[in-house]
C-alpha atoms as a PDB file:
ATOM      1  CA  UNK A   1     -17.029 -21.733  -2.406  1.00  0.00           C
ATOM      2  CA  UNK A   2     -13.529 -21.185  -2.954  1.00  0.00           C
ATOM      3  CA  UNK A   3     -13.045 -24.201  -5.376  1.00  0.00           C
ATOM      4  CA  UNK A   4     -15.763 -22.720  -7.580  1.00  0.00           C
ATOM      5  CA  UNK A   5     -14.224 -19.263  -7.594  1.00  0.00           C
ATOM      6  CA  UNK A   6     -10.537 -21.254  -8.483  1.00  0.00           C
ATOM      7  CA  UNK A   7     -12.615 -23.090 -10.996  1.00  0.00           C
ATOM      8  CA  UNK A   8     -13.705 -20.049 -13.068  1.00  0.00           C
ATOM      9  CA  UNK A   9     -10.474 -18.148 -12.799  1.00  0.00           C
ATOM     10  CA  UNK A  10      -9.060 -20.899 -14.456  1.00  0.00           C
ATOM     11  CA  UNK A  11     -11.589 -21.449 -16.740  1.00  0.00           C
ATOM     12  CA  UNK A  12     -11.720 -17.597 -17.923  1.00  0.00           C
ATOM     13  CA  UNK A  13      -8.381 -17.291 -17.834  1.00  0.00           C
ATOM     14  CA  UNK A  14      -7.430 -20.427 -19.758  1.00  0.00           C
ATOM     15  CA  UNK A  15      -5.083 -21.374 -17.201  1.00  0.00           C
ATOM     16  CA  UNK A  16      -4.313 -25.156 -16.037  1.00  0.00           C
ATOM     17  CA  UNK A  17      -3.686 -26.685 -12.943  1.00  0.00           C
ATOM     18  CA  UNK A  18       0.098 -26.626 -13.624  1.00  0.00           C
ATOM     19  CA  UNK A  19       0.029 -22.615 -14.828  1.00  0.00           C
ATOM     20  CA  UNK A  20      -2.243 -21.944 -11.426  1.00  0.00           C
ATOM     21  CA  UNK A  21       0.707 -23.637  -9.549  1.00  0.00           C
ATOM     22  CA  UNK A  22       3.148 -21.878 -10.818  1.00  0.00           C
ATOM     23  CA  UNK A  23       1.587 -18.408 -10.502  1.00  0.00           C
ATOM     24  CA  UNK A  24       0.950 -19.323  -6.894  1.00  0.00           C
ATOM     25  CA  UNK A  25       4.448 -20.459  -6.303  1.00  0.00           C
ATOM     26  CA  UNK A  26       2.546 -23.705  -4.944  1.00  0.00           C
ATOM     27  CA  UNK A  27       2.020 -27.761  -5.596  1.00  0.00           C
ATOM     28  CA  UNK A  28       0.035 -29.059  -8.053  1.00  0.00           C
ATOM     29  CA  UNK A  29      -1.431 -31.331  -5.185  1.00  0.00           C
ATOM     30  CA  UNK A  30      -2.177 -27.531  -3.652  1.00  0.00           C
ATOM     31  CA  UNK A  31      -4.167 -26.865  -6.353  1.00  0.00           C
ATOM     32  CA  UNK A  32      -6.294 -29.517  -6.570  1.00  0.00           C
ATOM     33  CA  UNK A  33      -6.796 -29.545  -3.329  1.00  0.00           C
ATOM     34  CA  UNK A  34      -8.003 -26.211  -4.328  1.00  0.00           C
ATOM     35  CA  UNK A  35     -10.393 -26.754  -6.644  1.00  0.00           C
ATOM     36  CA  UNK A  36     -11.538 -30.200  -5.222  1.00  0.00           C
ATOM     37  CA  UNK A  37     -12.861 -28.210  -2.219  1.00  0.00           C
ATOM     38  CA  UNK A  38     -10.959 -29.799   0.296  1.00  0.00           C
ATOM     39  CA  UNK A  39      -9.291 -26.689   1.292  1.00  0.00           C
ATOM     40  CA  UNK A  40     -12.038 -24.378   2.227  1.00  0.00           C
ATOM     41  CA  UNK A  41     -10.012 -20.941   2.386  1.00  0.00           C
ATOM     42  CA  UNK A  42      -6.565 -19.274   0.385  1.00  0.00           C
ATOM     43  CA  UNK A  43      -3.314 -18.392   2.015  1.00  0.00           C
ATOM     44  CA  UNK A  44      -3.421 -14.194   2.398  1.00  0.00           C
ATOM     45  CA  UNK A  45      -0.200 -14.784  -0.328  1.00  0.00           C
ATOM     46  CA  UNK A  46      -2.515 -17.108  -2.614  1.00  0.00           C
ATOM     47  CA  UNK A  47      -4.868 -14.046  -2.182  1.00  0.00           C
ATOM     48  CA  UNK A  48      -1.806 -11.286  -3.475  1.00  0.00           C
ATOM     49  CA  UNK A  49      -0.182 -13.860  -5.935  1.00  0.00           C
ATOM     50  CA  UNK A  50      -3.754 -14.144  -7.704  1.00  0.00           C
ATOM     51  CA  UNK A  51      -4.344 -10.254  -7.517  1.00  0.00           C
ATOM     52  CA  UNK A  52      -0.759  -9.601  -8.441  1.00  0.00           C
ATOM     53  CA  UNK A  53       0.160 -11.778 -11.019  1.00  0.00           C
ATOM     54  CA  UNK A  54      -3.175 -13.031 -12.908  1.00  0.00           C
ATOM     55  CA  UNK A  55      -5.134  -9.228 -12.267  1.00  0.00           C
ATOM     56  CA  UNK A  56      -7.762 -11.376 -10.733  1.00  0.00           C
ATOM     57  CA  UNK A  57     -10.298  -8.535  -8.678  1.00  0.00           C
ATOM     58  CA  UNK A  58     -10.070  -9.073  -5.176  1.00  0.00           C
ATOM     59  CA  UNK A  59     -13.552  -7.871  -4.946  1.00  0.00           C
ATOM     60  CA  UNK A  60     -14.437 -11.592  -6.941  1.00  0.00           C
ATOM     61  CA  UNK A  61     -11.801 -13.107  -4.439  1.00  0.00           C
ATOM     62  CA  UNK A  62     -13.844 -11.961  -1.466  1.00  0.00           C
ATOM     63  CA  UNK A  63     -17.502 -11.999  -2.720  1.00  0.00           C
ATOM     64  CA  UNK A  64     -17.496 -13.840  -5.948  1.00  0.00           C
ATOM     65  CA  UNK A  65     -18.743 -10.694  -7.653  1.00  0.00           C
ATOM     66  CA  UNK A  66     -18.393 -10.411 -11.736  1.00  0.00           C
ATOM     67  CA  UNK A  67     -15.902  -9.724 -13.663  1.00  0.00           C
ATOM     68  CA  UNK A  68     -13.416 -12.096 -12.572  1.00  0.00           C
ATOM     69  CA  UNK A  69     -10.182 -10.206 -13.963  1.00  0.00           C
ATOM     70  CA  UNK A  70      -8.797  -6.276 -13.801  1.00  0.00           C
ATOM     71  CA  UNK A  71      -9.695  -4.212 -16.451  1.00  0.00           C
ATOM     72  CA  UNK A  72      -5.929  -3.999 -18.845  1.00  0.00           C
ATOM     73  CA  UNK A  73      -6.548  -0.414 -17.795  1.00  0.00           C
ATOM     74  CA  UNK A  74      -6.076  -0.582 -14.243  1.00  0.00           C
ATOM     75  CA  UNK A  75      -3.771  -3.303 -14.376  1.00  0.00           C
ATOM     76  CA  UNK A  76      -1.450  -0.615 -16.178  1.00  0.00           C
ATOM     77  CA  UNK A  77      -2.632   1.398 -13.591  1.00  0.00           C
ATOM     78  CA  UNK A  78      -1.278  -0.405 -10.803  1.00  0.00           C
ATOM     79  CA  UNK A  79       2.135  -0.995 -12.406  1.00  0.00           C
ATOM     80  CA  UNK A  80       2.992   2.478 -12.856  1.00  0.00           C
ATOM     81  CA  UNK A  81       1.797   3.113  -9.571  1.00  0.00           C
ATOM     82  CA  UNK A  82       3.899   0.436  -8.301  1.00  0.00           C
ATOM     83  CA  UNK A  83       6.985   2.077 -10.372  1.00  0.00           C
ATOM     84  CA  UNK A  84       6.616   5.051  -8.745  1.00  0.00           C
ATOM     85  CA  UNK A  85       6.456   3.260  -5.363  1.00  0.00           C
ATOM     86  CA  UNK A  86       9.629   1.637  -6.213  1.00  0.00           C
ATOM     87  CA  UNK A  87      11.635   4.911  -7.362  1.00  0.00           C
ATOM     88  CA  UNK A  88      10.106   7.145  -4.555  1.00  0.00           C
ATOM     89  CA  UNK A  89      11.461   4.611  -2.279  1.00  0.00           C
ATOM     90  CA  UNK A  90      14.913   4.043  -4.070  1.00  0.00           C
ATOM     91  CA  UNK A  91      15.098   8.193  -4.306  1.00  0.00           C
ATOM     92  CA  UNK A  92      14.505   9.082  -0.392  1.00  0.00           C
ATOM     93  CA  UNK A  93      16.896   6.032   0.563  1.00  0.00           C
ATOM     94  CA  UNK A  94      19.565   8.612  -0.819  1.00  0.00           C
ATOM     95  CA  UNK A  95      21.104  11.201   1.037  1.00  0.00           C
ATOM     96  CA  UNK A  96      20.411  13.930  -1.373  1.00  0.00           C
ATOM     97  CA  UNK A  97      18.112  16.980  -1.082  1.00  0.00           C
ATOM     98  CA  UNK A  98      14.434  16.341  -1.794  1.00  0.00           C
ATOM     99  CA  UNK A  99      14.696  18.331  -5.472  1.00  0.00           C
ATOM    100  CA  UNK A 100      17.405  16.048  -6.060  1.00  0.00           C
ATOM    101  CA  UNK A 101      15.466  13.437  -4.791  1.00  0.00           C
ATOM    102  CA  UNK A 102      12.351  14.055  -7.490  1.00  0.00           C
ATOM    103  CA  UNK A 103      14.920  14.098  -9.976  1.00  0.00           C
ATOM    104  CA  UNK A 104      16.543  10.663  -9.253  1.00  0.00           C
ATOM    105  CA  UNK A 105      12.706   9.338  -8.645  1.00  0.00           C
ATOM    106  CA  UNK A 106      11.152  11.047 -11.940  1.00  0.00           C
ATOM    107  CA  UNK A 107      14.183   9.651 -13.991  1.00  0.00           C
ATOM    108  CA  UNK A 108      14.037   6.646 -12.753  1.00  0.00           C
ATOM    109  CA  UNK A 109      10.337   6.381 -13.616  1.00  0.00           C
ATOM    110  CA  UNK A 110      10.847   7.222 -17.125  1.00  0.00           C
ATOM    111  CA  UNK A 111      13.653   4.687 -17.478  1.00  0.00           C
ATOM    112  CA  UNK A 112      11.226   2.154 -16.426  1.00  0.00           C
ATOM    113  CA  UNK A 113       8.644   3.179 -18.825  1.00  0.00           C
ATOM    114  CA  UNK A 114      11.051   3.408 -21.720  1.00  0.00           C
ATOM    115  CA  UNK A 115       9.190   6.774 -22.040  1.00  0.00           C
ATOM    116  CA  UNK A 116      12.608   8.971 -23.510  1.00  0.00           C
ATOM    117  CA  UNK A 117       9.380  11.927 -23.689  1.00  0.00           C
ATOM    118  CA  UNK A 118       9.211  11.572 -19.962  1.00  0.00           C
ATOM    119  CA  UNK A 119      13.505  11.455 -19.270  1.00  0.00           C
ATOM    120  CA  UNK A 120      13.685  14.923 -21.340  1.00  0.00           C
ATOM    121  CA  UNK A 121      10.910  16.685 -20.097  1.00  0.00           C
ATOM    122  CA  UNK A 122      12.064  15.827 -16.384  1.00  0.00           C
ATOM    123  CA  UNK A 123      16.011  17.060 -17.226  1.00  0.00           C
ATOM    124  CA  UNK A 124      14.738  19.868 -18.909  1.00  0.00           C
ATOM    125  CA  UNK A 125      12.899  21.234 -16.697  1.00  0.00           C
ATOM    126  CA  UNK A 126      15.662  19.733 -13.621  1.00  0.00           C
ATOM    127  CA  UNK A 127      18.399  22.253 -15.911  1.00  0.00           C
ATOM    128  CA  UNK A 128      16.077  25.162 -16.083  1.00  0.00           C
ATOM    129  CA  UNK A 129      15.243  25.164 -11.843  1.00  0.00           C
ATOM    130  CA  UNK A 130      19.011  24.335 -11.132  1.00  0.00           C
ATOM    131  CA  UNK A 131      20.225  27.752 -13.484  1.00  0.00           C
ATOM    132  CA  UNK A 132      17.109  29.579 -11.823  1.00  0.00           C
ATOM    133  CA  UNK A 133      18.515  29.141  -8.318  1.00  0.00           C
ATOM    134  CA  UNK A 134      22.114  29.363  -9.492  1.00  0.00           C
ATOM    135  CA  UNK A 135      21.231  32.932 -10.543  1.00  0.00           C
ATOM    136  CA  UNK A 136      19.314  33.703  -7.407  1.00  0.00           C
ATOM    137  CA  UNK A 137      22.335  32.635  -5.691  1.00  0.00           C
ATOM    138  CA  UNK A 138      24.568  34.540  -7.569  1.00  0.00           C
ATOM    139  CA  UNK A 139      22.332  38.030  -7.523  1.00  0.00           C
ATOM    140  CA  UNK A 140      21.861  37.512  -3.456  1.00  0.00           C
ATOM    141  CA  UNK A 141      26.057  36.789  -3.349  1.00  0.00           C
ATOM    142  CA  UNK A 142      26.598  40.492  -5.513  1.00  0.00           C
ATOM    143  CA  UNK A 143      23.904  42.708  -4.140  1.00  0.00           C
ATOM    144  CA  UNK A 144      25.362  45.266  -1.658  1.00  0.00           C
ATOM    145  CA  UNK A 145      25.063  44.404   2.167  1.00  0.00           C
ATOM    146  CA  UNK A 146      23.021  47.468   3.666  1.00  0.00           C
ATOM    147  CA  UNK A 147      25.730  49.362   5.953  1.00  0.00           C
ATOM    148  CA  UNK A 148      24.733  48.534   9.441  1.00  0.00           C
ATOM    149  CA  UNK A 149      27.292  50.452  11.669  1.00  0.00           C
ATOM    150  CA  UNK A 150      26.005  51.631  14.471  1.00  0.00           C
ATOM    151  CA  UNK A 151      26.745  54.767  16.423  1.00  0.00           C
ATOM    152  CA  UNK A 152      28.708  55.222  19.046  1.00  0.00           C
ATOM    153  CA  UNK A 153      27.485  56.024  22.197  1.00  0.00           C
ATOM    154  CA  UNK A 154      29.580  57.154  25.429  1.00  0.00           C
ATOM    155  CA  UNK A 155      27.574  56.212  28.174  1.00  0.00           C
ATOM    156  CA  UNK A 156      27.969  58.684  31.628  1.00  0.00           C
ATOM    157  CA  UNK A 157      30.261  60.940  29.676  1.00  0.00           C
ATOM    158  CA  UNK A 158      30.584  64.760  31.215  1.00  0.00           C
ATOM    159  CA  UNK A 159      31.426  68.139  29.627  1.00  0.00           C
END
């Protein structure tokens, strides 16, 4: 079964036997041992490499159910979801203060999606919060303490 399912990604991907190697990071003896049928199951990273780097469905992996390939949708789908992965994890490695943290991880989203929209909108709106609290900060630091002296008691004192 598994020969037949390499055989049509190939086919409908117009990929040879050298492109499927490389892809897969494997021989060329690999992969026509592959689609010869004399290896009956894939690797779980011959499973990831074909999901990962040709958008082949897993779904058709697994049950041989049509259509073969990822919609270019949620291929682009995945990848910014990956991004975001990526700077999330990159942002919380740093020893900064979560809103920092969103910062470092929105920008660095943007950067990767040469989106320069994205990269304003997120400084923007990082500038306005950071003056927000400033003032806060500032108005808490110059409002007058309440006067919290209490009175003095004598305790067992006689007339």
């Amino acid at each position: 079964m598994i020969s037949s399912l390499i055989r049509q990604i190939m086919e409908e991907g117009g990929h040879r036997q050298a492109d499927l190697a490389e892809a897969l990071g494997v021989s060329i003896d690999r992969v026509k041992s592959l689609t010869s049928g004399r290896v009956k199951k894939l690797s779980s990273q011959e499973m990831r490499d074909l999901v990962e780097k040709l958008h082949v469905r897993p779904v058709f992996l697994t049950t041989g159910e049509l259509p073969i390939f990822q919609r270019p949708e949620d291929v682009a789908l995945g990848e910014r979801m990956q991004l975001l992965s990526d700077a999330s994890q990159k942002a919380t490695s740093l020893e900064l203060p979560p809103r920092y943290q969103v910062l470092v991880r929105d920008v660095l989203v943007g950067a990767a999606l040469g989106q320069s929209a994205l990269l304003m909108a997120t400084i923007n709106g990082f500038v306005i919060d950071e003056i927000a609290e400033r003032s806060k900060n500032e108005v808490a630091k110059e409002a007058p303490k309440p006067n919290r002296e209490r009175k003095r008691t004598t305790k067992g004192a006689t007339k």
